[in-house]
C-alpha atoms as a PDB file:
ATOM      1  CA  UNK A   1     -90.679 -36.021 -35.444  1.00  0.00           C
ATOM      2  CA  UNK A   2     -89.229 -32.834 -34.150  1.00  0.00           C
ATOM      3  CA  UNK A   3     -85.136 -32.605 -33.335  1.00  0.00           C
ATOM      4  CA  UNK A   4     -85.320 -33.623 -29.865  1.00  0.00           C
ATOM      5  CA  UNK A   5     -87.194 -36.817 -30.228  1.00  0.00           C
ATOM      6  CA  UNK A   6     -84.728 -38.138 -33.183  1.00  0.00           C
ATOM      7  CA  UNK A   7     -81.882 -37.368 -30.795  1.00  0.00           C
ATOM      8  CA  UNK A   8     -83.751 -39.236 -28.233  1.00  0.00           C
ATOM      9  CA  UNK A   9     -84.427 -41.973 -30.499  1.00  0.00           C
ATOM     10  CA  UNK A  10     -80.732 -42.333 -31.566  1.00  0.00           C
ATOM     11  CA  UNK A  11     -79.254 -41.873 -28.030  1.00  0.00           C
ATOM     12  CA  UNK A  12     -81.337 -44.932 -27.301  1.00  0.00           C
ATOM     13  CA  UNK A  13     -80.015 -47.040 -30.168  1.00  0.00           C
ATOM     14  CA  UNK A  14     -76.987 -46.580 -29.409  1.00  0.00           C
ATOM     15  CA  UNK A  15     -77.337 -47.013 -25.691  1.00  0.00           C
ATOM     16  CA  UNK A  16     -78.570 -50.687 -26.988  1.00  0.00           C
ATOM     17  CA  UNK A  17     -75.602 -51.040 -29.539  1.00  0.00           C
ATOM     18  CA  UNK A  18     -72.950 -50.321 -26.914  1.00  0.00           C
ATOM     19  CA  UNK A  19     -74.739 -52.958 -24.137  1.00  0.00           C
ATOM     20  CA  UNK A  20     -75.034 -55.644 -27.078  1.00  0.00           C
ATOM     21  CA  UNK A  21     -71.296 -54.602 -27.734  1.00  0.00           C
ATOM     22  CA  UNK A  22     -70.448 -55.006 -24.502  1.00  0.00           C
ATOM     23  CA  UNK A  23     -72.065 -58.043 -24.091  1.00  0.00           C
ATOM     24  CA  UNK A  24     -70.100 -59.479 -27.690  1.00  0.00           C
ATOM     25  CA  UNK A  25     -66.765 -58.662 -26.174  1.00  0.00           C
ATOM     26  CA  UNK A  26     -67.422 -60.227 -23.156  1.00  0.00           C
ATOM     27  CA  UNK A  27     -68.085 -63.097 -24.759  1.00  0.00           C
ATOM     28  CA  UNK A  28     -65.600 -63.309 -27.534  1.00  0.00           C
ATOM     29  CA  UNK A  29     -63.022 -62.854 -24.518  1.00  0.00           C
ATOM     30  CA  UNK A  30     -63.445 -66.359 -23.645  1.00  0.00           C
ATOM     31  CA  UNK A  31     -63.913 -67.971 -26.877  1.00  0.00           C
ATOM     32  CA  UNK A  32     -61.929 -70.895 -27.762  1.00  0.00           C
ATOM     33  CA  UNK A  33     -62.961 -73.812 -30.414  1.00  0.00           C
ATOM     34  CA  UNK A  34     -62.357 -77.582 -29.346  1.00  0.00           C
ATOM     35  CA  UNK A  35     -62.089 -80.525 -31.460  1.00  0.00           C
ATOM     36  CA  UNK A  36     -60.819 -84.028 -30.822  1.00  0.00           C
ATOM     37  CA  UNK A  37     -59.838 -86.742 -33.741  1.00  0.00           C
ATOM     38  CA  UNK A  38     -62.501 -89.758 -34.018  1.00  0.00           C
ATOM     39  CA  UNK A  39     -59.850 -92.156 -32.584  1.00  0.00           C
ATOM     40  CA  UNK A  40     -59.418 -90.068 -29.647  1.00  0.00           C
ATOM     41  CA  UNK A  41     -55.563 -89.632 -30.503  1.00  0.00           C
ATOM     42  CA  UNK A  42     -55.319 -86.047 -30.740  1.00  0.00           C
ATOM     43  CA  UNK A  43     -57.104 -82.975 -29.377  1.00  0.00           C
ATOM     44  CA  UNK A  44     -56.561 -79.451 -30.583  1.00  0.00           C
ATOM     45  CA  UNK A  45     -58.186 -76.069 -29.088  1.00  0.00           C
ATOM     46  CA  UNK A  46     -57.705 -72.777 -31.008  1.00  0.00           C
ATOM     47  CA  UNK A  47     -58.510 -69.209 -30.692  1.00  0.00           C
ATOM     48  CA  UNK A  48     -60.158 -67.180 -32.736  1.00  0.00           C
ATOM     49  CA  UNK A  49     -58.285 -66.508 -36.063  1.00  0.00           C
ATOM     50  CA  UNK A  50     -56.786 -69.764 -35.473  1.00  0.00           C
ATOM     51  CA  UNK A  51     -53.941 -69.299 -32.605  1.00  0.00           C
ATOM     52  CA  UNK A  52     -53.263 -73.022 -31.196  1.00  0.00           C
ATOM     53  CA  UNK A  53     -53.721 -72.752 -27.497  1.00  0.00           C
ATOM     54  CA  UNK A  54     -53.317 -76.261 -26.442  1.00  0.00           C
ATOM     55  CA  UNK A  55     -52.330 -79.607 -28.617  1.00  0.00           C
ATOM     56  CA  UNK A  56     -53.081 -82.795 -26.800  1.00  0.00           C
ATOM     57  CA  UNK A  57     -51.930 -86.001 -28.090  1.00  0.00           C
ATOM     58  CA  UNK A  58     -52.819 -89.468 -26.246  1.00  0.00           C
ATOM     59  CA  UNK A  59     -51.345 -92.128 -26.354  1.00  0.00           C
ATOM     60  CA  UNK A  60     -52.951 -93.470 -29.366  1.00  0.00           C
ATOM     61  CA  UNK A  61     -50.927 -90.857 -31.120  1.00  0.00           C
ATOM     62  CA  UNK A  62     -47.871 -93.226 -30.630  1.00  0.00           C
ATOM     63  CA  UNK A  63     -48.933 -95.538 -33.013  1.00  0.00           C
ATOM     64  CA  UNK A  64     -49.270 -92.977 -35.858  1.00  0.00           C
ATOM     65  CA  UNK A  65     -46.920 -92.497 -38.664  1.00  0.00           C
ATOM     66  CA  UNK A  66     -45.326 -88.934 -38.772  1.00  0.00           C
ATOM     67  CA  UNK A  67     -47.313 -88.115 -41.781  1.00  0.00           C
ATOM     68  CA  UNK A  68     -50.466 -89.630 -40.556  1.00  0.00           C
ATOM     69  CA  UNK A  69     -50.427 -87.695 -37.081  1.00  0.00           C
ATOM     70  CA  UNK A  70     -49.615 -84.386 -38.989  1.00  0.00           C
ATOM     71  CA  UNK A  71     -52.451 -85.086 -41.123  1.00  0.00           C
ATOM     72  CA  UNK A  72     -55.145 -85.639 -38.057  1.00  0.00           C
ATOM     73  CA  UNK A  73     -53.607 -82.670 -36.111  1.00  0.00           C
ATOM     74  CA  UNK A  74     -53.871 -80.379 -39.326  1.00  0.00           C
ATOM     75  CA  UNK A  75     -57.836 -81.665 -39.947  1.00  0.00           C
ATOM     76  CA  UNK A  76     -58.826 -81.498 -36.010  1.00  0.00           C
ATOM     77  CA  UNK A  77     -57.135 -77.750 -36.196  1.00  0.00           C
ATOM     78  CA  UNK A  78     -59.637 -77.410 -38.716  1.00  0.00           C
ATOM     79  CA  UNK A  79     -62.457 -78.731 -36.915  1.00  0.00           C
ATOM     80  CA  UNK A  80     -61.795 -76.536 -34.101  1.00  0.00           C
ATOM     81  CA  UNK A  81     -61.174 -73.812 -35.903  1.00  0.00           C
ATOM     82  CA  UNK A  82     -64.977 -74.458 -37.659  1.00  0.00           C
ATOM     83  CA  UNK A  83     -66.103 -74.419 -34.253  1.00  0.00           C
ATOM     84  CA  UNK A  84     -65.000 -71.084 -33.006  1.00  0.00           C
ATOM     85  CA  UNK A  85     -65.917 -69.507 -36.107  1.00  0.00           C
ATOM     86  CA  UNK A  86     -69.614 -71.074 -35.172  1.00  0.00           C
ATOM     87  CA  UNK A  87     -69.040 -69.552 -31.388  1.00  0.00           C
ATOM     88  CA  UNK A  88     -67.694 -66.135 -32.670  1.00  0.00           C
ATOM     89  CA  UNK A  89     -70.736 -65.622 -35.355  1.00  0.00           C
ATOM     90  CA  UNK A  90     -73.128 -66.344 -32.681  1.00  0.00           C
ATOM     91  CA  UNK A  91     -71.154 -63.880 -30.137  1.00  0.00           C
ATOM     92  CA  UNK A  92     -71.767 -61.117 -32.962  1.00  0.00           C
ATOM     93  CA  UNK A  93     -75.161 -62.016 -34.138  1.00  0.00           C
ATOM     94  CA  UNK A  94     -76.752 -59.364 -31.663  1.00  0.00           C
ATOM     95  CA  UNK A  95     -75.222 -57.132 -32.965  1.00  0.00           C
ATOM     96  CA  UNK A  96     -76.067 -57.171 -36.574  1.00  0.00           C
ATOM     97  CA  UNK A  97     -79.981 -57.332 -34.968  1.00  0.00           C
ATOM     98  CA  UNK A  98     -81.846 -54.342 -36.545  1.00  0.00           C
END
């Protein structure tokens, strides 16, 4: 393989790395996890590295104890959080393609 055909070669790889780049951000953009408690009583969305965007609690939440609702929004956090990990590892994926 002479000089100009590697540099053709790697111009082309990297062509592909920057579109599957491209394509990653685009995607992580809009990534957001979602979970909601079994009962229903609380639903939590995060962003990646585990921002809170929105906390919803329904009425069911009511009839919680303090502790007790702390403890379901801190595991559905958790859930969600699981999720957008899932979403952002499959966002990447293409890129860590040989």
């Amino acid at each position: 393989m002479d000089g100009r055909q590697w540099l053709d070669g790697y111009q082309h790889r990297l062509a592909d790395l920057t579109s599957r780049a491209d394509r990653a951000r685009v995607v992580l953009a809009g990534v957001e996890g979602t979970a909601a408690s079994a009962d229903g009583a609380v639903t939590v969305t995060v962003a990646p590295g585990g921002a809170l965007r929105r906390l919803e609690l329904a009425e069911r939440s009511a009839e919680l104890t303090r502790v007790q609702l702390a403890a379901l929004v801190v595991e559905t956090a958790a859930r969600a959080q699981a999720e957008v990990d899932r979403l952002v590892a499959e966002a990447v994926a293409p890129l860590l393609e040989a």
